[in-house]
PDB file of N, CA and C in Angstrom:
ATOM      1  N   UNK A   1      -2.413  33.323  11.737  1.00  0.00           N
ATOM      2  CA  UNK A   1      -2.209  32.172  10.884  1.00  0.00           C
ATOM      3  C   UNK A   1      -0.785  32.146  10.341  1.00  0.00           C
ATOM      4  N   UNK A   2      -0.135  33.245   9.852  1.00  0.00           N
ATOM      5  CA  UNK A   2       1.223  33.238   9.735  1.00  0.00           C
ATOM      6  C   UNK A   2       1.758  32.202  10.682  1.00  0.00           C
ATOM      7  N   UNK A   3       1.855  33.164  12.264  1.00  0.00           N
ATOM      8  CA  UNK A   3       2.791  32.317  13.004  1.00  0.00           C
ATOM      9  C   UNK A   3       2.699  31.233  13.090  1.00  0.00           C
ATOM     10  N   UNK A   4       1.500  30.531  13.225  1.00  0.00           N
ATOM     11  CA  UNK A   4       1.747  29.043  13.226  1.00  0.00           C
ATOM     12  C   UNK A   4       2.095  28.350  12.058  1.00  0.00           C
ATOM     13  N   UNK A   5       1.957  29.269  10.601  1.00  0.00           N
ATOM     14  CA  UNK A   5       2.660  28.288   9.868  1.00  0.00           C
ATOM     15  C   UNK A   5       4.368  28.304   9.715  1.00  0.00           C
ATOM     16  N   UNK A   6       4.957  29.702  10.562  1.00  0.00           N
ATOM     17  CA  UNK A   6       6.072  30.023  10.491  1.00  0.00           C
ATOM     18  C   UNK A   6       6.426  28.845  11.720  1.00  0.00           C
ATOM     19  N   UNK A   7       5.989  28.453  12.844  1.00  0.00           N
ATOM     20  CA  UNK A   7       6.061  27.670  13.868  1.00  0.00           C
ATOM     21  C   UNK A   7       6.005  26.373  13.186  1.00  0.00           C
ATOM     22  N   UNK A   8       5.465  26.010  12.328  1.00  0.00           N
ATOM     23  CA  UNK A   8       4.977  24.623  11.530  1.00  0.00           C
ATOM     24  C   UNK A   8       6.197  24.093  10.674  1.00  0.00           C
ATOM     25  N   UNK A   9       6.667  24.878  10.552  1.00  0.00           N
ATOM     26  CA  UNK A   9       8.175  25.214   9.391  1.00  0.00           C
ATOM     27  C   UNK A   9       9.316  24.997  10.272  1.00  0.00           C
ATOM     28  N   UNK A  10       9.369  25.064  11.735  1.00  0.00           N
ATOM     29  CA  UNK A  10      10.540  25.335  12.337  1.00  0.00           C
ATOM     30  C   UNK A  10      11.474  23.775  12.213  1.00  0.00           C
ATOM     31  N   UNK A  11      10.611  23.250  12.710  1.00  0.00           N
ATOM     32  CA  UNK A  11      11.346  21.223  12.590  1.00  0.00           C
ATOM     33  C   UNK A  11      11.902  20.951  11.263  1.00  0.00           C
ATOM     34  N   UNK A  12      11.420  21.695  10.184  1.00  0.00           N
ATOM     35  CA  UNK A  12      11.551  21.684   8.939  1.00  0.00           C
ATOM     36  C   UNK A  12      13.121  22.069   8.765  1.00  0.00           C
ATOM     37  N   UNK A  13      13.171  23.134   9.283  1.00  0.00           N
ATOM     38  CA  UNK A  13      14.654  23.809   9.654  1.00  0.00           C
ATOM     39  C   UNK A  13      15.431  23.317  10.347  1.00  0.00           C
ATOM     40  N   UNK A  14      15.178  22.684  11.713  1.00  0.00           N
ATOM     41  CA  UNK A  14      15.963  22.014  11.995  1.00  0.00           C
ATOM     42  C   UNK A  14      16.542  21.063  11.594  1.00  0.00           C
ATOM     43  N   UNK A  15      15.358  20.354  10.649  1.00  0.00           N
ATOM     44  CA  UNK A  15      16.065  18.690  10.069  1.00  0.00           C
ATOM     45  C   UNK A  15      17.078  19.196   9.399  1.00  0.00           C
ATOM     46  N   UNK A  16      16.952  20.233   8.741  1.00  0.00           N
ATOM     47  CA  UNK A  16      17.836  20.360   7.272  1.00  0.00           C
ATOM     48  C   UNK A  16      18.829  21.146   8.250  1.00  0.00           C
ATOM     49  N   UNK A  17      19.241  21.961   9.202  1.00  0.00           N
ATOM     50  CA  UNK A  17      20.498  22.705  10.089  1.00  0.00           C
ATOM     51  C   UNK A  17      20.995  21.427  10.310  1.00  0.00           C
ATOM     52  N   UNK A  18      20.489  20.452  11.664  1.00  0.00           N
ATOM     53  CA  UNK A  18      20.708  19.399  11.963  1.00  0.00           C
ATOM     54  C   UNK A  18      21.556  18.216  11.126  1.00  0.00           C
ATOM     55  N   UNK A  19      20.956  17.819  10.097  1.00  0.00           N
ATOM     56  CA  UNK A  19      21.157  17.174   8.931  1.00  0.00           C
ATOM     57  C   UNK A  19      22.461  16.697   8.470  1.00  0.00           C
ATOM     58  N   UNK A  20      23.412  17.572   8.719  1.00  0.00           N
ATOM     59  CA  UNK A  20      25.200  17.056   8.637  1.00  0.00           C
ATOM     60  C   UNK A  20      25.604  16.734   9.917  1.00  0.00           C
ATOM     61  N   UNK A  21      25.200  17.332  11.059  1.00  0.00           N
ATOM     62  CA  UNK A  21      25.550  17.229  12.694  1.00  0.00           C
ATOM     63  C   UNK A  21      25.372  15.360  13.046  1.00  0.00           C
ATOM     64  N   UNK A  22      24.217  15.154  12.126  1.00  0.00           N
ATOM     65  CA  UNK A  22      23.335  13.851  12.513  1.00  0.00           C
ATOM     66  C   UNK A  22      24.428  12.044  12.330  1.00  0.00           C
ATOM     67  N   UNK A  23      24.531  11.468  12.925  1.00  0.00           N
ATOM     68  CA  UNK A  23      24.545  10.512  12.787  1.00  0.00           C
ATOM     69  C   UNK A  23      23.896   9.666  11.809  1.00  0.00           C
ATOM     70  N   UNK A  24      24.606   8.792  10.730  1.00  0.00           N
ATOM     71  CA  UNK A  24      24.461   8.102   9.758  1.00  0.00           C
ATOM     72  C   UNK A  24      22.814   6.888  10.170  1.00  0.00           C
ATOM     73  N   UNK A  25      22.706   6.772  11.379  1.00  0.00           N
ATOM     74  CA  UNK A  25      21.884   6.012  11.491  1.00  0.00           C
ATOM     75  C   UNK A  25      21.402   6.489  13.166  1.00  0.00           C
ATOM     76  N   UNK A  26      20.047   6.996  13.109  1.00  0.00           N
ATOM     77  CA  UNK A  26      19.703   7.699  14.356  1.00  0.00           C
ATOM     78  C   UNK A  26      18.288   6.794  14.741  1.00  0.00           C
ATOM     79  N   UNK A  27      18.092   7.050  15.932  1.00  0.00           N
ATOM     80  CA  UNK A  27      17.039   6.219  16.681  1.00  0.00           C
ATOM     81  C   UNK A  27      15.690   6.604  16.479  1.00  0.00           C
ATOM     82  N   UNK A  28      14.783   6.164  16.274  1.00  0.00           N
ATOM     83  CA  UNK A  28      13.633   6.147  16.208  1.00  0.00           C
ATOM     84  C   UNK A  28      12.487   6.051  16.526  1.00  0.00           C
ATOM     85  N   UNK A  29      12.795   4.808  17.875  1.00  0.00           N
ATOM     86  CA  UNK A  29      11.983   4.315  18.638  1.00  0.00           C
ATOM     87  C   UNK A  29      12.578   3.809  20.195  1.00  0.00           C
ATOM     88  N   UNK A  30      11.731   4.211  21.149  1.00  0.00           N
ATOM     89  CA  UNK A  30      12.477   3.993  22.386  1.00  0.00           C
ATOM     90  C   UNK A  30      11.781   3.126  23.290  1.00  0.00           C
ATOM     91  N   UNK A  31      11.838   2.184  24.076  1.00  0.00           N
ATOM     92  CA  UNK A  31      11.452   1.527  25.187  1.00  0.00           C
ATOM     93  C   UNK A  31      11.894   1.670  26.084  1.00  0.00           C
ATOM     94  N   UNK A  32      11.107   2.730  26.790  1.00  0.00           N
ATOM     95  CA  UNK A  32      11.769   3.044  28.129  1.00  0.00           C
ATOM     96  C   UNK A  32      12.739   4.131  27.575  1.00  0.00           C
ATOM     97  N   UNK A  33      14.268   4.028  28.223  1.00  0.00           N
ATOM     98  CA  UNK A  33      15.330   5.409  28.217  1.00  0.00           C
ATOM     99  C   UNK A  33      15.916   4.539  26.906  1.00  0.00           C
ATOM    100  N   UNK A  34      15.726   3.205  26.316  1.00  0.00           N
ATOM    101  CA  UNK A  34      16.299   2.261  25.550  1.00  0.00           C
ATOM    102  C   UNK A  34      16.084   2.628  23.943  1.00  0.00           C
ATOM    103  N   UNK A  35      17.059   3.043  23.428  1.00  0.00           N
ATOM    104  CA  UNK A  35      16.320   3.348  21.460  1.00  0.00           C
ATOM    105  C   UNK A  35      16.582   1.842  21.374  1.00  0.00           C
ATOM    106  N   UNK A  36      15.225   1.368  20.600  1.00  0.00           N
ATOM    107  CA  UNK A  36      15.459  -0.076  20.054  1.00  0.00           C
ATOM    108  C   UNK A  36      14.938  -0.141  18.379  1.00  0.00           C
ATOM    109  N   UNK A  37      15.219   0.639  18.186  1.00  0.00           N
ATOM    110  CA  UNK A  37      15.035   0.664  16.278  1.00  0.00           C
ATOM    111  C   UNK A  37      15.982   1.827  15.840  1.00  0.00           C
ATOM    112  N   UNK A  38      16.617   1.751  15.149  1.00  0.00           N
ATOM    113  CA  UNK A  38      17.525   2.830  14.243  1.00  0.00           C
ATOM    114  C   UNK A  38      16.723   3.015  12.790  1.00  0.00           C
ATOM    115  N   UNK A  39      17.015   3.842  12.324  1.00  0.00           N
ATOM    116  CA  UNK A  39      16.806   4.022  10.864  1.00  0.00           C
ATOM    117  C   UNK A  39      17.615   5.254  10.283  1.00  0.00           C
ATOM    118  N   UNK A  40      18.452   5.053   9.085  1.00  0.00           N
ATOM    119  CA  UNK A  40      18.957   6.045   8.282  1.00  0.00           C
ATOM    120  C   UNK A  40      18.782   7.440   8.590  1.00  0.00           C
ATOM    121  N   UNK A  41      19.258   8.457   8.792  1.00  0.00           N
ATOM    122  CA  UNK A  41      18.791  10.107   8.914  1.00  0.00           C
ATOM    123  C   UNK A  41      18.360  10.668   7.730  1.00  0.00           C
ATOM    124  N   UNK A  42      18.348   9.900   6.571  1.00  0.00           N
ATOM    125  CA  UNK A  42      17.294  10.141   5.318  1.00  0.00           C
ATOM    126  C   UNK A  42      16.164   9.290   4.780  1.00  0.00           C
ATOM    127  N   UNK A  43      15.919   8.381   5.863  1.00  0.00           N
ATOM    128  CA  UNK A  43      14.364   7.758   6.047  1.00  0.00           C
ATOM    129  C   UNK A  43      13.570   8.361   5.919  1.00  0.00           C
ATOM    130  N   UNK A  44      12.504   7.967   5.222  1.00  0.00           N
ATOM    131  CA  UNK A  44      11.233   9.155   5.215  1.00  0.00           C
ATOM    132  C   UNK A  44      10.738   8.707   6.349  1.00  0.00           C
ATOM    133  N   UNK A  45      10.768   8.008   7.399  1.00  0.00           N
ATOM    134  CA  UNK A  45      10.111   8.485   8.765  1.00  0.00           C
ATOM    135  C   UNK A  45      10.863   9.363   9.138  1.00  0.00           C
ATOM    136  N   UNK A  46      12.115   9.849   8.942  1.00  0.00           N
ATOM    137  CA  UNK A  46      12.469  11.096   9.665  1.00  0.00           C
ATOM    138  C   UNK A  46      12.567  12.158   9.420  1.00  0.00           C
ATOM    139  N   UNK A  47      11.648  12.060   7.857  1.00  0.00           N
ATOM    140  CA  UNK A  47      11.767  13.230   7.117  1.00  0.00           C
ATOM    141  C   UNK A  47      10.197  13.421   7.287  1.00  0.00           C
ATOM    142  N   UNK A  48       9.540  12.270   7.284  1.00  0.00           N
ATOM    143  CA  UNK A  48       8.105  12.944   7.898  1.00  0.00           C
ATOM    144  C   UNK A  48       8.113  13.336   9.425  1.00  0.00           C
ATOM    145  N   UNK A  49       8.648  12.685  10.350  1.00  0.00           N
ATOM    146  CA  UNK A  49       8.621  13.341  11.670  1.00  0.00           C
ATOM    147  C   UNK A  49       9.384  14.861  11.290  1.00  0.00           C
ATOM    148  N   UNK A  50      10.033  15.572  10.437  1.00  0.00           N
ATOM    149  CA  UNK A  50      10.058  16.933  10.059  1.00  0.00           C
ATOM    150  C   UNK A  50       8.858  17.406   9.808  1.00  0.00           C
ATOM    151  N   UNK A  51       7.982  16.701   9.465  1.00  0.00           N
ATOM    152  CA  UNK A  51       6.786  17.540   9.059  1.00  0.00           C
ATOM    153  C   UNK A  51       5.371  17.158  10.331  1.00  0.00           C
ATOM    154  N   UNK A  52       5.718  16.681  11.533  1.00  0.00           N
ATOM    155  CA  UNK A  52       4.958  16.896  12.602  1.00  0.00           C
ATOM    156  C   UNK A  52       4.307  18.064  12.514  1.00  0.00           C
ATOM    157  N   UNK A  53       4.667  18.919  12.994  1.00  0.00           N
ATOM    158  CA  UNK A  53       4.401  20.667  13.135  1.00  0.00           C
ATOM    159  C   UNK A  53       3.222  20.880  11.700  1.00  0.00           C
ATOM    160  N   UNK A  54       3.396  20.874  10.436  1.00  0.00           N
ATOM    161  CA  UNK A  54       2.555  20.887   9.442  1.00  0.00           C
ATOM    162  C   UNK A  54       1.377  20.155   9.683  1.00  0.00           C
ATOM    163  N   UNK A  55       1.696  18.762   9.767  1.00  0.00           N
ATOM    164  CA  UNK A  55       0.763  18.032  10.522  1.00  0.00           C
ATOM    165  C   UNK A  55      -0.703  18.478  11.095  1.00  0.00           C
ATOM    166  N   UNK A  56       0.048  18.931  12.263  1.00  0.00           N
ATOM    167  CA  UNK A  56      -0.628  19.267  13.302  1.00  0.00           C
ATOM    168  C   UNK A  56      -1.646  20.578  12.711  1.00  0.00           C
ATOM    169  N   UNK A  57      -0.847  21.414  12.281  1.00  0.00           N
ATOM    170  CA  UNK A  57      -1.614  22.450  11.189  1.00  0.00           C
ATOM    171  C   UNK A  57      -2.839  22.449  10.569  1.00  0.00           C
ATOM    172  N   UNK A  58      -2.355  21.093   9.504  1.00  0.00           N
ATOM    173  CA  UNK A  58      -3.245  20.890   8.655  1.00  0.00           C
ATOM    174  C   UNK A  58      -4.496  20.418   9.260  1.00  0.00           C
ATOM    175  N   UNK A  59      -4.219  19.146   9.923  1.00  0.00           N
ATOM    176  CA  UNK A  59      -5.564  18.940  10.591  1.00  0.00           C
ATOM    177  C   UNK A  59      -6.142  20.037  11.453  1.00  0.00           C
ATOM    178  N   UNK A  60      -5.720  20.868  12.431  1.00  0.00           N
ATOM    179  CA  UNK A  60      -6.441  22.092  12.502  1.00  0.00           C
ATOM    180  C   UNK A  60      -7.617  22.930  11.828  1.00  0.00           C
ATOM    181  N   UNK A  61      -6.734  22.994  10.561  1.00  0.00           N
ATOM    182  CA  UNK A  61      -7.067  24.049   9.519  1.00  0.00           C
ATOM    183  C   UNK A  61      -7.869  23.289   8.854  1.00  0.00           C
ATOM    184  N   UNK A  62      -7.975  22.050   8.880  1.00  0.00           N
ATOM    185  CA  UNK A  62      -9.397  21.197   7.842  1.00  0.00           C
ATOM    186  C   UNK A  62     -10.250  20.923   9.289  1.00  0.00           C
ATOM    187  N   UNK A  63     -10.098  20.688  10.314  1.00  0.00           N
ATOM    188  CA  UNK A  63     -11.174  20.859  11.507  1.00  0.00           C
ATOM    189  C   UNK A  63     -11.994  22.174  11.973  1.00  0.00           C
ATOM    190  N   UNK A  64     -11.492  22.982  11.493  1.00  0.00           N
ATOM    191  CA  UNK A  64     -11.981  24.623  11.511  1.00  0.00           C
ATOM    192  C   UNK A  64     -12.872  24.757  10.003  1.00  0.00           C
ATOM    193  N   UNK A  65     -12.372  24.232   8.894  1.00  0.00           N
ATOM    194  CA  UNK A  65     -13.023  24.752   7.595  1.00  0.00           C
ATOM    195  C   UNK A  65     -14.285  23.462   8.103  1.00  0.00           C
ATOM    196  N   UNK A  66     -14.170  22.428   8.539  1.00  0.00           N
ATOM    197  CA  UNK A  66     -15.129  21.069   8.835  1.00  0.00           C
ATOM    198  C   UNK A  66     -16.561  21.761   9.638  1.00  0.00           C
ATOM    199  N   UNK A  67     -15.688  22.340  10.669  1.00  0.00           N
ATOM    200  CA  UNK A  67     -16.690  23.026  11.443  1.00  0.00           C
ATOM    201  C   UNK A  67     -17.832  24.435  10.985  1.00  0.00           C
ATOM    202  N   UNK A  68     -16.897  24.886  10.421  1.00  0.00           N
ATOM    203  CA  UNK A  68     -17.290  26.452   9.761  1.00  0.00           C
ATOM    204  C   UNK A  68     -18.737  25.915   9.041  1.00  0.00           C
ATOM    205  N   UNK A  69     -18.416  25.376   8.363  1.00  0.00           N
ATOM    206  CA  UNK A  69     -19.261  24.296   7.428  1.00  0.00           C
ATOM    207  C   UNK A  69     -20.628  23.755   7.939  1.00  0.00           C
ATOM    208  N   UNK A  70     -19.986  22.579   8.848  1.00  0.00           N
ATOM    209  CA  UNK A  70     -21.421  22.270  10.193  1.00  0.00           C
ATOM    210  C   UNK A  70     -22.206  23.078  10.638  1.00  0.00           C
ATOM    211  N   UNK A  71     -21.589  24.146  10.775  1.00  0.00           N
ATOM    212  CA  UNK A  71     -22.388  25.509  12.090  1.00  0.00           C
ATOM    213  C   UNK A  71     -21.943  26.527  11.357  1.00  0.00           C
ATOM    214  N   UNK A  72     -22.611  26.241  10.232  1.00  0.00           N
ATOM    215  CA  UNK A  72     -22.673  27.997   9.473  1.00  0.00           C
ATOM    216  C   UNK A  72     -23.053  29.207  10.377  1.00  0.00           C
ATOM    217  N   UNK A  73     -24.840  28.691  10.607  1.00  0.00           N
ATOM    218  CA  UNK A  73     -25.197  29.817  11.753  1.00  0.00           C
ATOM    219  C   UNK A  73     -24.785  30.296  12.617  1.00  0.00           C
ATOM    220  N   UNK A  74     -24.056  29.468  13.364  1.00  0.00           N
ATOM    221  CA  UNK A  74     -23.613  30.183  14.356  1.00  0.00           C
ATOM    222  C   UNK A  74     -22.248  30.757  14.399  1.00  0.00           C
ATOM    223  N   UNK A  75     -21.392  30.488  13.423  1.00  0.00           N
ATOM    224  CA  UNK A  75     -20.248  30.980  12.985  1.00  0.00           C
ATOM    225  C   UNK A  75     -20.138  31.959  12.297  1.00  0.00           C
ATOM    226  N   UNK A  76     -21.512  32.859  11.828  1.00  0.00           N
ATOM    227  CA  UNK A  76     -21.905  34.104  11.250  1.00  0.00           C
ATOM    228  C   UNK A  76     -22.066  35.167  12.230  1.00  0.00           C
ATOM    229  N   UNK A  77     -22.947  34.747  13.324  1.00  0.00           N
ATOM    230  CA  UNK A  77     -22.848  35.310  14.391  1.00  0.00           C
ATOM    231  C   UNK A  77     -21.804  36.252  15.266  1.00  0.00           C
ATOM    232  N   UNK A  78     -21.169  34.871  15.262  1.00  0.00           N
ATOM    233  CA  UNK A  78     -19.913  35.484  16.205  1.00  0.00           C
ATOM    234  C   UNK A  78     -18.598  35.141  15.585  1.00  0.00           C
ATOM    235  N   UNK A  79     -18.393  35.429  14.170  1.00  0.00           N
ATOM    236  CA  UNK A  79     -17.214  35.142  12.944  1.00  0.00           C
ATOM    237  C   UNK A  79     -15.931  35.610  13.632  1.00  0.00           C
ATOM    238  N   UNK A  80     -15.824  36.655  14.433  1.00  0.00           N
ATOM    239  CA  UNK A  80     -14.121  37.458  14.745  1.00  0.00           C
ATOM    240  C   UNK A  80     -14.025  36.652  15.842  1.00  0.00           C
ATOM    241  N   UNK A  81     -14.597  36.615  17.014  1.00  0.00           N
ATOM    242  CA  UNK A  81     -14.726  36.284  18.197  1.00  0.00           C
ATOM    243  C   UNK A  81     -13.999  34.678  18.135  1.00  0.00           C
ATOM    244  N   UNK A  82     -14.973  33.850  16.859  1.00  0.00           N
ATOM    245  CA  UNK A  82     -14.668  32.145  16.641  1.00  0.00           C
ATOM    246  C   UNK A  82     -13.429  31.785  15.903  1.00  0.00           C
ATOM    247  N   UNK A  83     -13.127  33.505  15.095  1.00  0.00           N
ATOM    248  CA  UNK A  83     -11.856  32.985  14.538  1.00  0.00           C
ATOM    249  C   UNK A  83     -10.687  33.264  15.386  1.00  0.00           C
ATOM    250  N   UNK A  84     -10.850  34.391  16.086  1.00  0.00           N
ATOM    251  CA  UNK A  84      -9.635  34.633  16.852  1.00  0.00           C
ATOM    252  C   UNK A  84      -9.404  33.394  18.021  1.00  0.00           C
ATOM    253  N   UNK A  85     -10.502  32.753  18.449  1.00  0.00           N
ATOM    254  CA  UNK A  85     -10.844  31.440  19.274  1.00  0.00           C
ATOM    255  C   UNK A  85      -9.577  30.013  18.302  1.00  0.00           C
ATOM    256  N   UNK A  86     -10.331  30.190  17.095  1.00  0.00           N
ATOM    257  CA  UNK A  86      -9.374  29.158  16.584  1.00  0.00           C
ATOM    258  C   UNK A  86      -7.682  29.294  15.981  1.00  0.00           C
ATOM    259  N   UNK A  87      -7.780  30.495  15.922  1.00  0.00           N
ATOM    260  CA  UNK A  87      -6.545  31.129  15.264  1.00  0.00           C
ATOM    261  C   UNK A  87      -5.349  30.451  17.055  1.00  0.00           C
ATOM    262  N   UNK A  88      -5.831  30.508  18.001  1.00  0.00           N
ATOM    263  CA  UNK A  88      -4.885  30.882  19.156  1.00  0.00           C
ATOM    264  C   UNK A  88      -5.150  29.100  18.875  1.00  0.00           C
ATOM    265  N   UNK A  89      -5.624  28.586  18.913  1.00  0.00           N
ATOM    266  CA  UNK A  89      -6.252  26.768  19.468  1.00  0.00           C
ATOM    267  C   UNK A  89      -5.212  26.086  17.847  1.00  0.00           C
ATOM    268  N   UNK A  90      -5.031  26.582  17.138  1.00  0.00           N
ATOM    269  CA  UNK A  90      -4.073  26.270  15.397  1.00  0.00           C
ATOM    270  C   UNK A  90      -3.014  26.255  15.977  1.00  0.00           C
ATOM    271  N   UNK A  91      -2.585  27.404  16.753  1.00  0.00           N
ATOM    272  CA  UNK A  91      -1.192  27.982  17.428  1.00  0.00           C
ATOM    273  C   UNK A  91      -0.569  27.046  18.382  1.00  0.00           C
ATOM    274  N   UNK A  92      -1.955  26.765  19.715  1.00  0.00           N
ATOM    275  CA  UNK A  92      -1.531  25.792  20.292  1.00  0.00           C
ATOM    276  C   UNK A  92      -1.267  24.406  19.824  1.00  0.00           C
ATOM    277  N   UNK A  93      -1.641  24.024  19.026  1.00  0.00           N
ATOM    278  CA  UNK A  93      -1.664  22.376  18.775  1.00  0.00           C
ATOM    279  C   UNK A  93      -0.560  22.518  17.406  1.00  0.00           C
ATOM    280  N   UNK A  94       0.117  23.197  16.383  1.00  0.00           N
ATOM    281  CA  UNK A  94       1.106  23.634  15.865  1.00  0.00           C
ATOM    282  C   UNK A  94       2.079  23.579  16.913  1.00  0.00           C
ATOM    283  N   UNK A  95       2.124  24.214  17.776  1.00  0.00           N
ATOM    284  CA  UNK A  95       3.597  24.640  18.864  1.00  0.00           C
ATOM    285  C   UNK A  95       3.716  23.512  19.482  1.00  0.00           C
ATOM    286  N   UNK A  96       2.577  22.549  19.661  1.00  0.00           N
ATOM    287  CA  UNK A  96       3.358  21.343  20.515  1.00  0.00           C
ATOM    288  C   UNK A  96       3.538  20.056  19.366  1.00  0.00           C
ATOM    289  N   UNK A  97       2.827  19.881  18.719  1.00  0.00           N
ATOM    290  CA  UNK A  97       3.307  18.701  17.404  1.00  0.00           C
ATOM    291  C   UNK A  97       4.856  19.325  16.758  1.00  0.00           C
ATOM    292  N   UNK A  98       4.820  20.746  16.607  1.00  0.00           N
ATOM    293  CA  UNK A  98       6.029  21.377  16.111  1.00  0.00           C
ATOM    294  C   UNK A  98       7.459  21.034  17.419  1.00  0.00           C
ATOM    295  N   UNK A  99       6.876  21.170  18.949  1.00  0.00           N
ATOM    296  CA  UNK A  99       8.109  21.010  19.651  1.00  0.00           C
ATOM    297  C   UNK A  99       8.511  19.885  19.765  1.00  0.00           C
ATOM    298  N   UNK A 100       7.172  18.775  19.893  1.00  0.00           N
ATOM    299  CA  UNK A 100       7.555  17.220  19.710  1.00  0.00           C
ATOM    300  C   UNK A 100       9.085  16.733  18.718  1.00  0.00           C
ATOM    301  N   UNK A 101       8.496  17.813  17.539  1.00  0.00           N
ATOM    302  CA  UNK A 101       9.358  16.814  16.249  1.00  0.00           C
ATOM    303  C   UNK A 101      10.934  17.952  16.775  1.00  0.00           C
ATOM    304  N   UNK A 102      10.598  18.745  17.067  1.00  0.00           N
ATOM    305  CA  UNK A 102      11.765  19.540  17.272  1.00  0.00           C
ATOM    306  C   UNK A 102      12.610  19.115  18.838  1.00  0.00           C
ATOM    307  N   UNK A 103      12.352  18.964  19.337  1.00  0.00           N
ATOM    308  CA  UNK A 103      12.872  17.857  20.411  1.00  0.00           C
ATOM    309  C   UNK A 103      13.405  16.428  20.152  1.00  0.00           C
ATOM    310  N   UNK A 104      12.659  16.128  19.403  1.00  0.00           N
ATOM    311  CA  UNK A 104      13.511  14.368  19.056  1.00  0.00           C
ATOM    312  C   UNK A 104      14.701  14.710  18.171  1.00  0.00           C
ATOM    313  N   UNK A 105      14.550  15.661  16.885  1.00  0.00           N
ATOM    314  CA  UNK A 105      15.477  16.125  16.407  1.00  0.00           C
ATOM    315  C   UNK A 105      17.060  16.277  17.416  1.00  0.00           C
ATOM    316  N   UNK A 106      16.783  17.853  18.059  1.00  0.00           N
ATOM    317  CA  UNK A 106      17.753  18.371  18.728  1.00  0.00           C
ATOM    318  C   UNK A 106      18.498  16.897  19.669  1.00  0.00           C
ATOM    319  N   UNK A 107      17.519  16.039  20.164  1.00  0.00           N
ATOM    320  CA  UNK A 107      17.803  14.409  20.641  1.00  0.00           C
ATOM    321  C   UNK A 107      18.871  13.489  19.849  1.00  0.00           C
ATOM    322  N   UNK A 108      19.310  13.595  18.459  1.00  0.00           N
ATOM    323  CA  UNK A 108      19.026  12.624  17.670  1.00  0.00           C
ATOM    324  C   UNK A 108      20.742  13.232  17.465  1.00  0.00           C
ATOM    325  N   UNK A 109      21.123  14.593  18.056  1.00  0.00           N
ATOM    326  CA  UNK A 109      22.534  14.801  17.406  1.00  0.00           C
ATOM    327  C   UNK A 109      23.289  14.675  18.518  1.00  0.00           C
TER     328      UNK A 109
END
């Protein structure tokens, strides 16, 4: 659980490394290879696309406590087995909402 929240954090870092590198007004939206919307580099859409990676986290981590919940029984059963199951499945879906936002970033300078 660390790593993915240390992974969840990374876009976070980049916005703010990134952040002076950036162009006064960066793209947002693309059609095709075409950016056809700009917005400010201190828009909160681009300060929430920093927080993709968290995102992705959170809903994880409330779909696991959702579930735990539903299927008590059977999540007593086999508790290490289901967490180490979800711990790697947090990781995966963190690392790609996290590379998404971290890719448009590294894009954007």
């Amino acid at each position: 659980m660390i790593l993915s929240s240390v992974v969840a954090l990374i876009p976070v870092a980049i916005y703010l490394f990134l952040y002076s590198k950036m162009p006064d007004t960066v793209p947002i939206h693309y059609d095709g290879n075409m950016a056809d919307r700009f917005v400010s580099k201190a828009s909160l859409e681009v300060i929430l696309q920093s927080g993709l990676g968290c995102l992705g986290f959170i809903i994880m981590k409330l779909l696991q406590f959702l579930l735990q919940k539903a299927f008590i029984q059977s999540s007593n059963e086999h508790s290490a087995a289901l967490s180490k199951i979800w711990n790697i499945a947090i990781l995966v879906v963190t690392v790609v909402f996290a590379g998404i936002s971290s890719y448009t970033f590294i894009r954007m300078v």
